[in-house]
C-alpha atoms as a PDB file:
ATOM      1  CA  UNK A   1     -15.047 -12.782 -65.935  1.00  0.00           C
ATOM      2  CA  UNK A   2     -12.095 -10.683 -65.628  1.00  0.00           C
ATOM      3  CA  UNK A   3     -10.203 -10.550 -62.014  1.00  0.00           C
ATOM      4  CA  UNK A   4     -11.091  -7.274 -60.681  1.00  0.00           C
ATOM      5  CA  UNK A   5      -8.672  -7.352 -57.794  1.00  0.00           C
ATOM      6  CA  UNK A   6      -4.841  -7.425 -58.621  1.00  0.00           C
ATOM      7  CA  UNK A   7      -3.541 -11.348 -56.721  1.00  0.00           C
ATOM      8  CA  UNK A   8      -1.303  -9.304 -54.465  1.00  0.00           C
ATOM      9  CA  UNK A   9      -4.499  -8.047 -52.773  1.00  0.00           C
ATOM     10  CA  UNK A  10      -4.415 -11.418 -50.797  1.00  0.00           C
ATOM     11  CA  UNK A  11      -1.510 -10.595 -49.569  1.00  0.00           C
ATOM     12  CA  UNK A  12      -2.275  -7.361 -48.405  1.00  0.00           C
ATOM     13  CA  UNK A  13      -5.299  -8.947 -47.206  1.00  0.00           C
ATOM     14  CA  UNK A  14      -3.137 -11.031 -44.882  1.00  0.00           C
ATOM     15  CA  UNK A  15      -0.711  -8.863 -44.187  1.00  0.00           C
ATOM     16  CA  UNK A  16      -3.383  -6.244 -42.289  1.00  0.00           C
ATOM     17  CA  UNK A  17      -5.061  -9.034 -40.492  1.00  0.00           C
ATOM     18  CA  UNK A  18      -1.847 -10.075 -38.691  1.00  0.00           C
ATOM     19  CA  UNK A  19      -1.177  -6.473 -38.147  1.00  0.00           C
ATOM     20  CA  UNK A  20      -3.766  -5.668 -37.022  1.00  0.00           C
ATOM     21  CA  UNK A  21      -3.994  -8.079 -34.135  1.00  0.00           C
ATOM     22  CA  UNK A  22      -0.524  -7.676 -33.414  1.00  0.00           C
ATOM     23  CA  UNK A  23      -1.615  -3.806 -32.768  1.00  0.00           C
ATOM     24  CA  UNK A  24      -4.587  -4.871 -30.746  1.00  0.00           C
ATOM     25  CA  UNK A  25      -1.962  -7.122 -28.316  1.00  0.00           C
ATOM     26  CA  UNK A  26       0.554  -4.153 -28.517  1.00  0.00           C
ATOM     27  CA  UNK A  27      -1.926  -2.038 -27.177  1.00  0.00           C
ATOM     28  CA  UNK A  28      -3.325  -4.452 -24.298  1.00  0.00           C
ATOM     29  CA  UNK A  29       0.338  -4.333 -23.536  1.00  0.00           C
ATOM     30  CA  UNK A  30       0.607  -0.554 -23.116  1.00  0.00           C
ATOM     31  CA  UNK A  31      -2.645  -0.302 -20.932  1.00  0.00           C
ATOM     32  CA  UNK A  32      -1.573  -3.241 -18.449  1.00  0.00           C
ATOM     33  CA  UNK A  33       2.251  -1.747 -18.482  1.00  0.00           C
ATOM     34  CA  UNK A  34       0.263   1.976 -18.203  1.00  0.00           C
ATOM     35  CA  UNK A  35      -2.188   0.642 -15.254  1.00  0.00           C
ATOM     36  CA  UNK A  36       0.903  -0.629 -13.131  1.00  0.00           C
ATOM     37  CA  UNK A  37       3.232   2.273 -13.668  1.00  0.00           C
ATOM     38  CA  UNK A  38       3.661   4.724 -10.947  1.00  0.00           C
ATOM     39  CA  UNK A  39       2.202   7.397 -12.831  1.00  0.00           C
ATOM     40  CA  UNK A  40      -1.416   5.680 -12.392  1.00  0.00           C
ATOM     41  CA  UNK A  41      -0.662   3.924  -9.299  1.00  0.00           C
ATOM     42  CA  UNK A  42       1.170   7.086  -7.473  1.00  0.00           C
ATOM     43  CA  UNK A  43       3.423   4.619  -5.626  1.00  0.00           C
ATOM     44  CA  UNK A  44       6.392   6.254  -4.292  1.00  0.00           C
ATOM     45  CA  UNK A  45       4.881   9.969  -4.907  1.00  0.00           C
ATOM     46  CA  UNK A  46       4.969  12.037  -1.672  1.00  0.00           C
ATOM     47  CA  UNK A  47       1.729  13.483  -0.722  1.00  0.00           C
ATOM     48  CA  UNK A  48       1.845  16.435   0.408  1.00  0.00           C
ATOM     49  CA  UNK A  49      -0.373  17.273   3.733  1.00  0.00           C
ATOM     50  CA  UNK A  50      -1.812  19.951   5.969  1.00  0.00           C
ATOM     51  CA  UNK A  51       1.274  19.468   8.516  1.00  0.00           C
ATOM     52  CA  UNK A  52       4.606  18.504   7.032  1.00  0.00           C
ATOM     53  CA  UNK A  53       4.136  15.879   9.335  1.00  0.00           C
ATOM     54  CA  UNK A  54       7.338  13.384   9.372  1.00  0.00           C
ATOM     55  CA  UNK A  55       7.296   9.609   9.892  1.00  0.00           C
ATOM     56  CA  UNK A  56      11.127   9.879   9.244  1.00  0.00           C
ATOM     57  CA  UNK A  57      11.741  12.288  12.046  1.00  0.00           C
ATOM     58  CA  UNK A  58       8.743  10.603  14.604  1.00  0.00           C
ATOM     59  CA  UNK A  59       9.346   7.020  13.764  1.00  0.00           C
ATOM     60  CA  UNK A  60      12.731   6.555  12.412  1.00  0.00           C
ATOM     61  CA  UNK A  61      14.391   9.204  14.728  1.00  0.00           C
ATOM     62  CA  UNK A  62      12.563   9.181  18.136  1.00  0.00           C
ATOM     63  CA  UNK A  63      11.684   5.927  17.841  1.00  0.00           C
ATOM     64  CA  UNK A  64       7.795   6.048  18.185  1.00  0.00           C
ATOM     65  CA  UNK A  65       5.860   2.893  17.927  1.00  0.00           C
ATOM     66  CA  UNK A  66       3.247   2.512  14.597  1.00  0.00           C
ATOM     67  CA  UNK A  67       0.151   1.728  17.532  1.00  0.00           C
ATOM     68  CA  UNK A  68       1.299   5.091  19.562  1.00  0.00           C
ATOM     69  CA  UNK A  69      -0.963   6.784  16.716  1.00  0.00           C
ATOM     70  CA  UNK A  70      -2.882   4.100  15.020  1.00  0.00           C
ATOM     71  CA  UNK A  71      -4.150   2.359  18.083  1.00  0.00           C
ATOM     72  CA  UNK A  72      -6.956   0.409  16.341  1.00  0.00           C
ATOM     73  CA  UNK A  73      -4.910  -1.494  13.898  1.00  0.00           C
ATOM     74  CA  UNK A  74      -4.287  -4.509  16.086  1.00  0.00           C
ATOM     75  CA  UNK A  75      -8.348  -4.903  16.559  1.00  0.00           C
ATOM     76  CA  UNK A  76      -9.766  -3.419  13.822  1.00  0.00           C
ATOM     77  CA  UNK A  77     -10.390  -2.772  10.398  1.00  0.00           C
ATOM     78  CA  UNK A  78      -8.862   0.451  10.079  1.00  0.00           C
ATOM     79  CA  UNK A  79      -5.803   1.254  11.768  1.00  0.00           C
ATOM     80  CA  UNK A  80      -7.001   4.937  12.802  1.00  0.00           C
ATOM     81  CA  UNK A  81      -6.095   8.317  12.121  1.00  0.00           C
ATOM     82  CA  UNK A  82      -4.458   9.548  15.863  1.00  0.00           C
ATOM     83  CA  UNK A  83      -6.815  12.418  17.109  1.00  0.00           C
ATOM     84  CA  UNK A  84      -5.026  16.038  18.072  1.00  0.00           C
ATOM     85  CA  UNK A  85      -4.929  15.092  21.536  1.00  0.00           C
ATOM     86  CA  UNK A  86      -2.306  12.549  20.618  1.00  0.00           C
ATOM     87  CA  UNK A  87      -0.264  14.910  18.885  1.00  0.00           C
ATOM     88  CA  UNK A  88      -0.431  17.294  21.599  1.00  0.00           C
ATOM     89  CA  UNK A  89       0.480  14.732  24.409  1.00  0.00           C
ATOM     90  CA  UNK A  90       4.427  15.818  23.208  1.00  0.00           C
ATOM     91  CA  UNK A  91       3.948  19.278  21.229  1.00  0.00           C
ATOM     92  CA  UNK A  92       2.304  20.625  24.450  1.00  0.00           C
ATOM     93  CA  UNK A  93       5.400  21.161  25.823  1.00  0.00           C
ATOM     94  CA  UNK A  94       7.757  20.176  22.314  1.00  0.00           C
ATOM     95  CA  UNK A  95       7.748  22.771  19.963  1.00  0.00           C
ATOM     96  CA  UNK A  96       5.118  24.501  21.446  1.00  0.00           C
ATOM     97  CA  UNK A  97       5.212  28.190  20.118  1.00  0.00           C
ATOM     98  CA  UNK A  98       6.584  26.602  16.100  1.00  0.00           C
ATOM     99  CA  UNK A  99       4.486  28.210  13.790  1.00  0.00           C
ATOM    100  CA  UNK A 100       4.394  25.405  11.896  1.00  0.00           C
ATOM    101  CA  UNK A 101       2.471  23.446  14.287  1.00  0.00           C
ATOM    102  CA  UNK A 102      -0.058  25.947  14.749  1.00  0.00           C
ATOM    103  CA  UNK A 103      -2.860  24.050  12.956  1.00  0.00           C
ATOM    104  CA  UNK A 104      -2.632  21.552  15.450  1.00  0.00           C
ATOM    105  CA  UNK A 105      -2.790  23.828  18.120  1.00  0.00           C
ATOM    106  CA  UNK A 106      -6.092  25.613  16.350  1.00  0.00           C
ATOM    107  CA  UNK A 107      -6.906  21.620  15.980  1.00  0.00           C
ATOM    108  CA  UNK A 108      -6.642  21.290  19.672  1.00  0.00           C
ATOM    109  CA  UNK A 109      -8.512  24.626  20.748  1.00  0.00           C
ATOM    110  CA  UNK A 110     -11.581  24.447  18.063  1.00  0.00           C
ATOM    111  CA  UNK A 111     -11.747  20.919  18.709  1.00  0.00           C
ATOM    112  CA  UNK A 112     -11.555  20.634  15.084  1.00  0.00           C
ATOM    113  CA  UNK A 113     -10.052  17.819  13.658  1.00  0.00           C
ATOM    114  CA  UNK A 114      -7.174  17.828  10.737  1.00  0.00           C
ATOM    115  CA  UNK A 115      -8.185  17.548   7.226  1.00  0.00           C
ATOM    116  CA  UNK A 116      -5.567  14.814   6.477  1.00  0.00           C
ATOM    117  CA  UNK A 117      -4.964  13.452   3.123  1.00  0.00           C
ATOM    118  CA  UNK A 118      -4.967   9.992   2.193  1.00  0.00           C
ATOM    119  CA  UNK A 119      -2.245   8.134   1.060  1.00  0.00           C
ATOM    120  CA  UNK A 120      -3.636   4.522   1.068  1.00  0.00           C
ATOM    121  CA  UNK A 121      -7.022   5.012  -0.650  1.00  0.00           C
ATOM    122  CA  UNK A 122      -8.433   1.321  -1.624  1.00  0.00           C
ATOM    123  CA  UNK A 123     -11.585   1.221  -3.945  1.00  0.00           C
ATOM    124  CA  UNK A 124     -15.123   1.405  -1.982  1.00  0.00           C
ATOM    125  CA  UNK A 125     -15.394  -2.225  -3.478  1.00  0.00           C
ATOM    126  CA  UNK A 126     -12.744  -3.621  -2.015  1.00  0.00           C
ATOM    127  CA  UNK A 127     -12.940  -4.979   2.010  1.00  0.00           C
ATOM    128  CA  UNK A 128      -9.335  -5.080   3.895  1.00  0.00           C
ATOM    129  CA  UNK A 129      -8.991  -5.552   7.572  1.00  0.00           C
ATOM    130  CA  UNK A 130      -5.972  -4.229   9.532  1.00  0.00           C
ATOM    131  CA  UNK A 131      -6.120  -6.456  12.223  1.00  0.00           C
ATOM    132  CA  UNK A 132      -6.497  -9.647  10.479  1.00  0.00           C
ATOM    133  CA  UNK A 133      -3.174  -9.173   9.076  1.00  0.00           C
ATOM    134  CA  UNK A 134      -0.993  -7.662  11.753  1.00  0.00           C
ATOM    135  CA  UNK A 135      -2.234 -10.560  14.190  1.00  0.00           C
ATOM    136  CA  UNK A 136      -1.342 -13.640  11.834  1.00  0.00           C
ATOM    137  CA  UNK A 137       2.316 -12.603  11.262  1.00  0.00           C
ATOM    138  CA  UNK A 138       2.261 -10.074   8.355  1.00  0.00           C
ATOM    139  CA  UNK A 139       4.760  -6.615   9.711  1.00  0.00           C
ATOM    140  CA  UNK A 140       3.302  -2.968   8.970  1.00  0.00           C
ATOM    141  CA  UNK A 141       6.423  -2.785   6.252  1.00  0.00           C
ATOM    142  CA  UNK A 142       5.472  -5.450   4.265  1.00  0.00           C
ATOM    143  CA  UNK A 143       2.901  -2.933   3.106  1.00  0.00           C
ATOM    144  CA  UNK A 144       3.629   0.129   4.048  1.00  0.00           C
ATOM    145  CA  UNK A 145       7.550  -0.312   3.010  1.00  0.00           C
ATOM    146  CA  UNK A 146      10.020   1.611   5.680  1.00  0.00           C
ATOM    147  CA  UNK A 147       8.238   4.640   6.845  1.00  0.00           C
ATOM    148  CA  UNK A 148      10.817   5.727   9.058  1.00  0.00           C
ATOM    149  CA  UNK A 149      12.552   6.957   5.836  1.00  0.00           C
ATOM    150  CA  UNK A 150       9.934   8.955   5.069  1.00  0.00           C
ATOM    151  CA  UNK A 151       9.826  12.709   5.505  1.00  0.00           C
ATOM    152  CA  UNK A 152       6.413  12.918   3.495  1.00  0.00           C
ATOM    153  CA  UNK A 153       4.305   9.821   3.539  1.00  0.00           C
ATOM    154  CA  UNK A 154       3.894   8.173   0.275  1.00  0.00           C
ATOM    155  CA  UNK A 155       2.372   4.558  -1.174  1.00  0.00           C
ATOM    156  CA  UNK A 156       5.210   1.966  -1.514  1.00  0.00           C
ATOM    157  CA  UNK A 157       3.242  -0.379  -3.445  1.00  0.00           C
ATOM    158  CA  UNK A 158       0.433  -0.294  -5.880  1.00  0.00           C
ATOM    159  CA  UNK A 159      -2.522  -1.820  -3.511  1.00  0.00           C
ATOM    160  CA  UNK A 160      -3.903  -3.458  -6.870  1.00  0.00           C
ATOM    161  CA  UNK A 161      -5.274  -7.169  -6.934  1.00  0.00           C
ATOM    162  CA  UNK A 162      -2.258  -8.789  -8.152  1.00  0.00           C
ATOM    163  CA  UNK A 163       0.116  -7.214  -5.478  1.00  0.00           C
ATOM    164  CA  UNK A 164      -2.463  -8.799  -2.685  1.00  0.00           C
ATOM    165  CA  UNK A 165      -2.976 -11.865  -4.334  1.00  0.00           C
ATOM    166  CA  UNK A 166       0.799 -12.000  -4.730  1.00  0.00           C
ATOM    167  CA  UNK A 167       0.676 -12.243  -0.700  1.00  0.00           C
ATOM    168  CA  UNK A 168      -2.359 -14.760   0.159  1.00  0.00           C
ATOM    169  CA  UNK A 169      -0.940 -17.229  -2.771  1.00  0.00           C
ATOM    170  CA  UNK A 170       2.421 -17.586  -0.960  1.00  0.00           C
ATOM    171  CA  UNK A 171       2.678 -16.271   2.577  1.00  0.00           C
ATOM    172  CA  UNK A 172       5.409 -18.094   3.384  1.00  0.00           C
ATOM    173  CA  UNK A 173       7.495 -15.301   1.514  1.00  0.00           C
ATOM    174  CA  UNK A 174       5.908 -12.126   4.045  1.00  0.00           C
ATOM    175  CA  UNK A 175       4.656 -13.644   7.388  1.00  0.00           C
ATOM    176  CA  UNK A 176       7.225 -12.769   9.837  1.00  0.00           C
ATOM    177  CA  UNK A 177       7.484 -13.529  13.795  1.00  0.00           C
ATOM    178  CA  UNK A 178       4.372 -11.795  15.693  1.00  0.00           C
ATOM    179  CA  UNK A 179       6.993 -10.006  17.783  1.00  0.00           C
ATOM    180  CA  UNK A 180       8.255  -8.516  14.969  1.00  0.00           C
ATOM    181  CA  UNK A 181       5.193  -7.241  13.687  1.00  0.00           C
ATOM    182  CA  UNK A 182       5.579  -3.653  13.867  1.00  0.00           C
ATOM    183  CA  UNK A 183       9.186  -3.940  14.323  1.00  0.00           C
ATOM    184  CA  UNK A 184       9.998  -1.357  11.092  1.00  0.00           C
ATOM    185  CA  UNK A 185      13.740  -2.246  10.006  1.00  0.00           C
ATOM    186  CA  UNK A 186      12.784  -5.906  10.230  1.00  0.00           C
ATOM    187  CA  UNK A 187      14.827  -8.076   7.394  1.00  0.00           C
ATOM    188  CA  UNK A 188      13.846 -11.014   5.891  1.00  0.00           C
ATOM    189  CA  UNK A 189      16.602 -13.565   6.856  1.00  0.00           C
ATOM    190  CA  UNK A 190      18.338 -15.975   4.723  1.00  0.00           C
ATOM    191  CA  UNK A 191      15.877 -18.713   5.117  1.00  0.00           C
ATOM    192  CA  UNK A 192      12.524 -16.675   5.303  1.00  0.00           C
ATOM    193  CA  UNK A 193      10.807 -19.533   2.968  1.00  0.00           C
ATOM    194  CA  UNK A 194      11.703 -22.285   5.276  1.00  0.00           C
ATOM    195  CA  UNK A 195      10.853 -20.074   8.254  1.00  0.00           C
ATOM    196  CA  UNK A 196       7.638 -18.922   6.614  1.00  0.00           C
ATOM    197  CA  UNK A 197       6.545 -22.356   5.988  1.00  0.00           C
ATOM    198  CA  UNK A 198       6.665 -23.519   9.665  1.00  0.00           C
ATOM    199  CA  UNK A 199       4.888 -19.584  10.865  1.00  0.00           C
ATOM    200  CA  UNK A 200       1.890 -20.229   8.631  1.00  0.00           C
ATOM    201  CA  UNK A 201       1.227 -23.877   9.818  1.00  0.00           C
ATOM    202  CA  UNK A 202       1.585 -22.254  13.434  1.00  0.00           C
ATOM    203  CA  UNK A 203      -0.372 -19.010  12.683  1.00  0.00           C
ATOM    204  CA  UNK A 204      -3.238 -21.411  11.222  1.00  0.00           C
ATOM    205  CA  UNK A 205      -3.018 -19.116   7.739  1.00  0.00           C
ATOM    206  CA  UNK A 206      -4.865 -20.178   5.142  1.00  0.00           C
ATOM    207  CA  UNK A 207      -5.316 -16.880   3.107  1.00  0.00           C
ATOM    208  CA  UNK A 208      -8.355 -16.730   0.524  1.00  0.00           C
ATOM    209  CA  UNK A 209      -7.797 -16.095  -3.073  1.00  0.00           C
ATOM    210  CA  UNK A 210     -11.693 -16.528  -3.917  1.00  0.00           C
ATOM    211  CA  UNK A 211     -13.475 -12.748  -4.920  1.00  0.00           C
ATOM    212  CA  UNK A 212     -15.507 -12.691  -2.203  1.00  0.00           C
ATOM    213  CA  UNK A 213     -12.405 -12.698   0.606  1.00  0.00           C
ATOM    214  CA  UNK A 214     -12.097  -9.046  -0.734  1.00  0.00           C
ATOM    215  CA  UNK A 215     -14.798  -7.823  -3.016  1.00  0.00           C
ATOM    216  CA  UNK A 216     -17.919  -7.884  -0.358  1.00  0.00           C
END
């Protein structure tokens, strides 16, 4: 019976197999590089709010303690939104006629609260707790990177699974000194591992890695 494919169809044969796997793992590539990338994650993109309101000026300038304004975070989930009233403990008598504070003004009158937008927006799946972490060593920078350089609030890290899990599989490289906890320009020093080592034996931290320790 004559050969009714030419021998270098084998080849060919071959040659589209490897390819095409090699495409398939190219493209795996491209979505995993895609799904960490800024662009999906919106790390480091400013959102823009209501109220220009400033962490750079408020924090970083005046000096303003993170649990001035979020005064849950130390026993609670969720380290609060600060109500009007807070805002207008100062801009009652600061910058009290600014246009650009009028909203909060309106806020304060109408006893309306401010439509803020989030900038730290996990997945309804996912379960984190505020408090947990601030009161076994881990600082507010760690996640939130140095807010008192921001003039417009924006995500410093991605907030996916493998950034966490990056944290609870060696905490010896973030836990920090309780008392410096929400102490902003805090530096890692030299020997942070060493130091780390000794803080989560004292802080009792034994961090979960299972699914459930998150995904509830």
């Amino acid at each position: 019976m004559p050969q009714i494919f030419h021998r270098s169809t084998n080849t060919l044969s071959k040659a589209s197999i490897f390819g095409g796997v090699f495409l398939l793992m190219g493209a795996l590539w491209l979505i995993l590089e895609f799904n960490r990338s800024p662009w999906y994650t919106q790390a480091g993109v400013a959102v823009s709010q209501p109220i220009p309101f400033s962490h750079a000026h408020h924090v970083g300038g005046m000096g303003i303690d993170c649990r001035y304004c979020h005064t849950s975070v130390e026993r609670s989930a969720f380290a609060g939104i600060p109500p009007t009233k807070t805002c207008m403990n100062c801009h009652a008598q600061i910058w009290k006629d600014s246009s650009t504070l009028e909203p909060v003004r309106a806020s304060f009158r109408d006893g309306k609260s401010i439509e803020w937008n989030r900038v730290h927006v996990l997945a309804d799946f996912v379960y984190f707790d505020h408090s947990a972490h601030v009161n076994k060593g881990i600082g507010c920078s760690t996640c939130h990177g140095r807010v008192d350089r921001m003039p417009l609030m924006w995500k410093q890290n991605s907030l996916q699974m493998e950034w966490c899990l990056e944290c609870h599989r060696e905490p010896e490289r973030f836990v920090r000194p309780k008392d410096q906890v929400f102490n902003i320009a805090y530096e890692p020093p030299a020997n942070q591992r060493e130091l780390g080592r000794k803080l989560v034996e004292e802080y009792h931290l034994r961090p979960r890695t299972s699914c459930s320790a998150c995904h509830r």
